[in-house]
PDB file of N, CA and C in Angstrom:
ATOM      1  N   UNK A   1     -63.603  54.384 -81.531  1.00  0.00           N
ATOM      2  CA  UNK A   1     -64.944  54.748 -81.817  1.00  0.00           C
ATOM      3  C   UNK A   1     -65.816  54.250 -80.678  1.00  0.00           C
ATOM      4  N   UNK A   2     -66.429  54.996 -80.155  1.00  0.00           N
ATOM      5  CA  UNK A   2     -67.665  54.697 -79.134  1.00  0.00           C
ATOM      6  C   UNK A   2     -68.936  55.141 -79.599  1.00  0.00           C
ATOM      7  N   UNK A   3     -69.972  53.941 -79.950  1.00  0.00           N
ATOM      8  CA  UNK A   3     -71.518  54.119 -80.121  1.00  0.00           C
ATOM      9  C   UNK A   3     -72.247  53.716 -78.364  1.00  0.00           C
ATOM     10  N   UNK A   4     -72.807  55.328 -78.725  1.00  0.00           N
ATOM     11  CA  UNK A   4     -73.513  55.075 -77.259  1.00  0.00           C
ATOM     12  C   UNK A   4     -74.830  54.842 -77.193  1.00  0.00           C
ATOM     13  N   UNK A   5     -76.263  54.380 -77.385  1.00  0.00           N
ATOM     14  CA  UNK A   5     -77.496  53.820 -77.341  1.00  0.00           C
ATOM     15  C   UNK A   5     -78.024  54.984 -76.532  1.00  0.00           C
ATOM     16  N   UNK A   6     -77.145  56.635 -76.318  1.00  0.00           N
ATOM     17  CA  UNK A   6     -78.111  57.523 -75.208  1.00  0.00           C
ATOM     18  C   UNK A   6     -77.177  58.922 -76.189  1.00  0.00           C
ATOM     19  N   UNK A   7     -77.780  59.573 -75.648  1.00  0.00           N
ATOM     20  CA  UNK A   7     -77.071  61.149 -75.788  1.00  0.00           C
ATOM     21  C   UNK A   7     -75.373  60.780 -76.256  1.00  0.00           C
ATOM     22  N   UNK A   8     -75.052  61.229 -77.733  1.00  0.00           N
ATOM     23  CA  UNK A   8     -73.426  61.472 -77.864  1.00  0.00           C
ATOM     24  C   UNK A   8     -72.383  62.141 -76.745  1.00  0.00           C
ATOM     25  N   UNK A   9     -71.737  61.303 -76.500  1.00  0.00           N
ATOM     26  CA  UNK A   9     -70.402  62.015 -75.722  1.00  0.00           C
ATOM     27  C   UNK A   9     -70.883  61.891 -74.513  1.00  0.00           C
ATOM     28  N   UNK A  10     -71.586  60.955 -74.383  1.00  0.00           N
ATOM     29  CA  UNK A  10     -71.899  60.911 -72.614  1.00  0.00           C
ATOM     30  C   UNK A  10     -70.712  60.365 -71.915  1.00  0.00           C
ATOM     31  N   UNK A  11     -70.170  59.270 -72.430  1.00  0.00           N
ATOM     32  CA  UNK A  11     -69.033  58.538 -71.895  1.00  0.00           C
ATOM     33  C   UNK A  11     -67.979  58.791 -72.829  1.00  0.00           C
ATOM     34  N   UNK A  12     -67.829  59.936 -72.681  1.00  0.00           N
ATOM     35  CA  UNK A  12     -66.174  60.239 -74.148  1.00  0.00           C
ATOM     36  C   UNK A  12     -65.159  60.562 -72.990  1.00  0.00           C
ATOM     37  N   UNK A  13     -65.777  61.492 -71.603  1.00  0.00           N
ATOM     38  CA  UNK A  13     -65.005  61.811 -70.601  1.00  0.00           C
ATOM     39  C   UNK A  13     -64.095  60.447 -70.217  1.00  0.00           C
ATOM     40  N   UNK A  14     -65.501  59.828 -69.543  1.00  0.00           N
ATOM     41  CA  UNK A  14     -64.745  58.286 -69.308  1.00  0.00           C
ATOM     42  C   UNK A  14     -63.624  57.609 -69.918  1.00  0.00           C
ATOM     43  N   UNK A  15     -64.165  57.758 -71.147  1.00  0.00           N
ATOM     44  CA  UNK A  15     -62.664  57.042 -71.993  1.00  0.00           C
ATOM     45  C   UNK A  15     -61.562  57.644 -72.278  1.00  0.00           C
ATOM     46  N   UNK A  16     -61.887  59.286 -72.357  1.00  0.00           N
ATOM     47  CA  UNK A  16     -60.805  59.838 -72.303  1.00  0.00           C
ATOM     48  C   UNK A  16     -59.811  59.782 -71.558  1.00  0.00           C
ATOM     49  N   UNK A  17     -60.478  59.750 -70.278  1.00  0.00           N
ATOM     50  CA  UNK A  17     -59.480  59.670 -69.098  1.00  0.00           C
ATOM     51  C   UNK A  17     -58.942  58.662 -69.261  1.00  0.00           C
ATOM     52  N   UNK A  18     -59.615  57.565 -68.974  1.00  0.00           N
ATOM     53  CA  UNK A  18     -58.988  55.826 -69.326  1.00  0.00           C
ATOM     54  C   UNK A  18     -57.970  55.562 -70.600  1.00  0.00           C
ATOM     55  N   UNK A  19     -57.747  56.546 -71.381  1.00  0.00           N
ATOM     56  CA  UNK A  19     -57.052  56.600 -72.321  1.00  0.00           C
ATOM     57  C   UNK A  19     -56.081  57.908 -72.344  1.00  0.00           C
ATOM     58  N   UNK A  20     -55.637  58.566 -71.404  1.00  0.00           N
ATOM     59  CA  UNK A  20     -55.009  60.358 -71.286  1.00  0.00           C
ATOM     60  C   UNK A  20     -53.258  59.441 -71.414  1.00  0.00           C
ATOM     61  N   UNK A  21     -52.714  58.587 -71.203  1.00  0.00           N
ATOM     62  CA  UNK A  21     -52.200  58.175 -71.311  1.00  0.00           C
ATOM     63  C   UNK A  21     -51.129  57.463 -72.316  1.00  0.00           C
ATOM     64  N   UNK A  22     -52.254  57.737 -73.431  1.00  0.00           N
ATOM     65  CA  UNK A  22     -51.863  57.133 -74.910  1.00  0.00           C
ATOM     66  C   UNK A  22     -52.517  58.206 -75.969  1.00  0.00           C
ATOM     67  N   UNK A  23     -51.554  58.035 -77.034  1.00  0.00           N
ATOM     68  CA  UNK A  23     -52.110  58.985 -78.151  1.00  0.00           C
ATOM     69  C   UNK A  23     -53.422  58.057 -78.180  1.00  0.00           C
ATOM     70  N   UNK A  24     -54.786  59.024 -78.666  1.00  0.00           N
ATOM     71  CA  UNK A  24     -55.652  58.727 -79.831  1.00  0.00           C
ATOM     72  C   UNK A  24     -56.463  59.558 -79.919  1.00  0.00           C
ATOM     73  N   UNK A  25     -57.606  59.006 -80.567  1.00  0.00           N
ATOM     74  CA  UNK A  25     -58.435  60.193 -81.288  1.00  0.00           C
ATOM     75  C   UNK A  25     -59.952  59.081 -80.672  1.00  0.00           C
ATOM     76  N   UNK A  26     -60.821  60.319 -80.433  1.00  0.00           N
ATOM     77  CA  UNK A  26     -62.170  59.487 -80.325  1.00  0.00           C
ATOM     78  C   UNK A  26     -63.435  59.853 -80.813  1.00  0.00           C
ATOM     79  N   UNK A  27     -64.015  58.799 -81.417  1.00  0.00           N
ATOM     80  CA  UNK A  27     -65.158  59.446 -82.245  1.00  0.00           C
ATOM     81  C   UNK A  27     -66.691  58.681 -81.159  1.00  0.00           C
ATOM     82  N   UNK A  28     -67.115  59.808 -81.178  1.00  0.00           N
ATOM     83  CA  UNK A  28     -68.328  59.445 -79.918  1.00  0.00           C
ATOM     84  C   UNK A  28     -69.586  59.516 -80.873  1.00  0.00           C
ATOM     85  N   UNK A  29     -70.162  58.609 -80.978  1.00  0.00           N
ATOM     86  CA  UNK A  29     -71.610  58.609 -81.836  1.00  0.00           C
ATOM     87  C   UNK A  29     -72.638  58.133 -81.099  1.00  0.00           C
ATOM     88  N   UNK A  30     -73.696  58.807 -81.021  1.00  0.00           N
ATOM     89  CA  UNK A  30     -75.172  58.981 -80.301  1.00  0.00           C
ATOM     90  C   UNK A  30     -76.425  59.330 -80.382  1.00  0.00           C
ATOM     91  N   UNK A  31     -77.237  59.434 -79.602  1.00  0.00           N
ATOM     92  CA  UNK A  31     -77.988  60.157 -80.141  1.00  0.00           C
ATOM     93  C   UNK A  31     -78.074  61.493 -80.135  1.00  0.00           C
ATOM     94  N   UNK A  32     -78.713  62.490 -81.284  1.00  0.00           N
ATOM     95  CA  UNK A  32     -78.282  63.900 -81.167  1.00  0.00           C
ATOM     96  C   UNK A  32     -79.165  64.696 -79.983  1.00  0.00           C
ATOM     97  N   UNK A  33     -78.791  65.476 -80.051  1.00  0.00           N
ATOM     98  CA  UNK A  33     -79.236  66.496 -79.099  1.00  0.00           C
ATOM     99  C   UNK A  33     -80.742  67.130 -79.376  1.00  0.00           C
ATOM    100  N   UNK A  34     -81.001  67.129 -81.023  1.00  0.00           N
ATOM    101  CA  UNK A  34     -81.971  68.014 -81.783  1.00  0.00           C
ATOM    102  C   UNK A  34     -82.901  66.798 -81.252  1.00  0.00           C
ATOM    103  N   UNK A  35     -84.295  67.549 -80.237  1.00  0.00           N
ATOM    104  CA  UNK A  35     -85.345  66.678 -80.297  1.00  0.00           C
ATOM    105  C   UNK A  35     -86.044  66.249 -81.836  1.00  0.00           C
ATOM    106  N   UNK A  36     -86.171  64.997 -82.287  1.00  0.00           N
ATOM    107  CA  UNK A  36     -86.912  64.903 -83.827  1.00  0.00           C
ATOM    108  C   UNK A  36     -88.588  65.075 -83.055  1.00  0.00           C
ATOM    109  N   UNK A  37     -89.196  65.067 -82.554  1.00  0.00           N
ATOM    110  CA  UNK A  37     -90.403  65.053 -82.558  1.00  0.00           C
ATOM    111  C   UNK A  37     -91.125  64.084 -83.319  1.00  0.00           C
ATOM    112  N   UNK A  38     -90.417  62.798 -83.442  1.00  0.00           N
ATOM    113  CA  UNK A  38     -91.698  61.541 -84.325  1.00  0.00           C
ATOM    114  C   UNK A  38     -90.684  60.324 -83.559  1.00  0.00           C
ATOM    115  N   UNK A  39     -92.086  59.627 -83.851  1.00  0.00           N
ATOM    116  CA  UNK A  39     -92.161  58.147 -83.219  1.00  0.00           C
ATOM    117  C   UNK A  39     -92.151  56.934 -84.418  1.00  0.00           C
ATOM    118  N   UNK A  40     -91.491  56.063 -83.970  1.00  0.00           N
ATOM    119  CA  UNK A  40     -91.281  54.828 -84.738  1.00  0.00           C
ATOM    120  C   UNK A  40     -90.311  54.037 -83.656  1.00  0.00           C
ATOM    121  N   UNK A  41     -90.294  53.179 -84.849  1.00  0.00           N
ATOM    122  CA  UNK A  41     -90.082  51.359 -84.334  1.00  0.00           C
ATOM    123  C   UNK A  41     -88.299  51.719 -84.379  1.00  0.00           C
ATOM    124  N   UNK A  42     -87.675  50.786 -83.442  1.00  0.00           N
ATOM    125  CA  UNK A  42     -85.852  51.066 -83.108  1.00  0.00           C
ATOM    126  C   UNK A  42     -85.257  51.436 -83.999  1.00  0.00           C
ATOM    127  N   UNK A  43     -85.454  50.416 -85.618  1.00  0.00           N
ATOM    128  CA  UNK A  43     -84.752  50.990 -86.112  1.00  0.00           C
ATOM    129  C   UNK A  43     -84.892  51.957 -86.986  1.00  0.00           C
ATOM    130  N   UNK A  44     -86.590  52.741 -86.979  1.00  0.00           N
ATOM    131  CA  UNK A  44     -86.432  54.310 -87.437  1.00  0.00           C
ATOM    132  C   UNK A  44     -85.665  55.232 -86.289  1.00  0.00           C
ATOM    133  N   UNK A  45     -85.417  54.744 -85.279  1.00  0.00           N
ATOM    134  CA  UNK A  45     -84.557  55.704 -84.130  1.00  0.00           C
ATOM    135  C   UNK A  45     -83.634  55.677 -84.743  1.00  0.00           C
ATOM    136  N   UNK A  46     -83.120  54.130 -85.034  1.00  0.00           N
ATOM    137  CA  UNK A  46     -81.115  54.413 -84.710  1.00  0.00           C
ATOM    138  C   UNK A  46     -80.977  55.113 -86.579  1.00  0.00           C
ATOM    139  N   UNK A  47     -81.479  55.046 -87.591  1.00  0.00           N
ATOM    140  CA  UNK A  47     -81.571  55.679 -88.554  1.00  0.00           C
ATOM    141  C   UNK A  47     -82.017  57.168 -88.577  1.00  0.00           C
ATOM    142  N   UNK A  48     -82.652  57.500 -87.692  1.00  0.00           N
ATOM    143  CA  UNK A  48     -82.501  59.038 -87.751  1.00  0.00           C
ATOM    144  C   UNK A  48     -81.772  59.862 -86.989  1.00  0.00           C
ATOM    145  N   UNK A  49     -80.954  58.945 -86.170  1.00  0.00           N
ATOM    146  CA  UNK A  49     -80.054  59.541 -85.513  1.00  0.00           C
ATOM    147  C   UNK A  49     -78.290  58.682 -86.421  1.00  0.00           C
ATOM    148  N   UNK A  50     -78.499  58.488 -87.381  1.00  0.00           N
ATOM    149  CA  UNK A  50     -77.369  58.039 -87.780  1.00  0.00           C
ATOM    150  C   UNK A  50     -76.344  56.754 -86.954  1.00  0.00           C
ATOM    151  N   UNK A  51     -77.057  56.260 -86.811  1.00  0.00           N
ATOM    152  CA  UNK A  51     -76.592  54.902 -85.271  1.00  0.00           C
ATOM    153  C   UNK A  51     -77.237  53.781 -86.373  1.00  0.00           C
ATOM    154  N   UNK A  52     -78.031  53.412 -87.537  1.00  0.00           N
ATOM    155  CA  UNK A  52     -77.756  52.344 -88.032  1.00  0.00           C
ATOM    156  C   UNK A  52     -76.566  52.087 -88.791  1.00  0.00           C
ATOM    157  N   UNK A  53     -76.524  51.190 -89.037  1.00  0.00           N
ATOM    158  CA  UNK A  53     -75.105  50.287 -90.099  1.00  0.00           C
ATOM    159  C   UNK A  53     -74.668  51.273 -91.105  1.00  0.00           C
ATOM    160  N   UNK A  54     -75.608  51.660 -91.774  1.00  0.00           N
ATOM    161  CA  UNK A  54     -75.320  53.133 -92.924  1.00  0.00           C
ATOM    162  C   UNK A  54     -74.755  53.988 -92.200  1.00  0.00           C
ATOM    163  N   UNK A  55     -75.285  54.598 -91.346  1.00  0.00           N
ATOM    164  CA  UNK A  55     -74.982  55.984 -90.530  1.00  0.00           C
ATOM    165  C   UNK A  55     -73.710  55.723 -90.057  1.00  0.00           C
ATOM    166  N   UNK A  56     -73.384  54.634 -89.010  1.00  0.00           N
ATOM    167  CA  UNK A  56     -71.851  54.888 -88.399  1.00  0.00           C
ATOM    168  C   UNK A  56     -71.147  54.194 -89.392  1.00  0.00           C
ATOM    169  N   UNK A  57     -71.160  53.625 -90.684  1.00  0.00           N
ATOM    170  CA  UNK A  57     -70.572  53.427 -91.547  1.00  0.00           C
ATOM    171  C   UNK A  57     -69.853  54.526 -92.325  1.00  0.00           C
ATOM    172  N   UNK A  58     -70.630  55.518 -92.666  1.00  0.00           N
ATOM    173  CA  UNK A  58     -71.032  56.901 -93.612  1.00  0.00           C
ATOM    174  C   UNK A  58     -70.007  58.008 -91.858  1.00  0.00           C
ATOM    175  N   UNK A  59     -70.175  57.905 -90.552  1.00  0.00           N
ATOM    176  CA  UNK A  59     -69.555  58.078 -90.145  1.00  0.00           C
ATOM    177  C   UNK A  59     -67.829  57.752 -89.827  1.00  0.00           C
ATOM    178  N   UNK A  60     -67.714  56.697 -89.489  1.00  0.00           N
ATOM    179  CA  UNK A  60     -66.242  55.997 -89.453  1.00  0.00           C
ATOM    180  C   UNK A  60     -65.610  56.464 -90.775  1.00  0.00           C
ATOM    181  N   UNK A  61     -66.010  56.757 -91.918  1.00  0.00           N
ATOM    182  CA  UNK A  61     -65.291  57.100 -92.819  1.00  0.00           C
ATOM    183  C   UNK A  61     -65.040  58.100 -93.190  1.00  0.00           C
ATOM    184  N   UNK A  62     -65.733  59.065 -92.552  1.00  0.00           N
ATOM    185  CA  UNK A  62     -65.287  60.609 -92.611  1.00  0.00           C
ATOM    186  C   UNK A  62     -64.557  60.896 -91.427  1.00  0.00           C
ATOM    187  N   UNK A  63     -64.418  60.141 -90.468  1.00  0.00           N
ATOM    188  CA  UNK A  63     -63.245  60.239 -89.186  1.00  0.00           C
ATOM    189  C   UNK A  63     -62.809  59.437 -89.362  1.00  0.00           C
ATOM    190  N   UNK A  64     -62.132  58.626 -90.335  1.00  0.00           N
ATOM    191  CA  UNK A  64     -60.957  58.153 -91.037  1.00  0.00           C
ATOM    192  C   UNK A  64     -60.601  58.678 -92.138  1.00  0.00           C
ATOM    193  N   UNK A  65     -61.054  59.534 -92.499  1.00  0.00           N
ATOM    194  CA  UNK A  65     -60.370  59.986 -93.985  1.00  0.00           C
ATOM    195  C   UNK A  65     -59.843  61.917 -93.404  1.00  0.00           C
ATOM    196  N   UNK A  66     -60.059  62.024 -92.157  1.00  0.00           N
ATOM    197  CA  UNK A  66     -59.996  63.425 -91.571  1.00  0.00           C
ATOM    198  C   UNK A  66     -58.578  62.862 -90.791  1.00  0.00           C
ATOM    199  N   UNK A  67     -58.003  61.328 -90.775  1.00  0.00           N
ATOM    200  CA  UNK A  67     -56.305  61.476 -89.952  1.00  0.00           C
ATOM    201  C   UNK A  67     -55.336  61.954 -90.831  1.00  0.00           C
TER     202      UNK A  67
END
């Protein structure tokens, strides 16, 4: 799992490569692509982009229950 603090899948290449070598699977979480158009404090960011504790929680478990 890679949480990136910028745009999803910016560095998935990177690791991919660094990893072409070995089975795995990679889950890249970020921020989305869809501009939201509103402002708030960090952690209304990382909550509307699914990057707080809930969100990649509520994530990791649907790309663990999808092996």
């Amino acid at each position: 799992m890679l949480v990136e603090p910028y745009l999803a899948g910016t560095s998935s290449g990177v690791v991919s490569d660094a990893l072409r070598d070995l089975p795995h699977r990679l889950l890249s979480l970020g921020v989305v692509r869809t501009d939201l158009h509103r402002y708030g404090s960090p952690k209304d960011h990382a909550r509307w982009h699914g990057l707080d504790p809930a969100g990649v929680r509520q994530s990791i478990s649907a790309f663990v229950g999808s092996a």
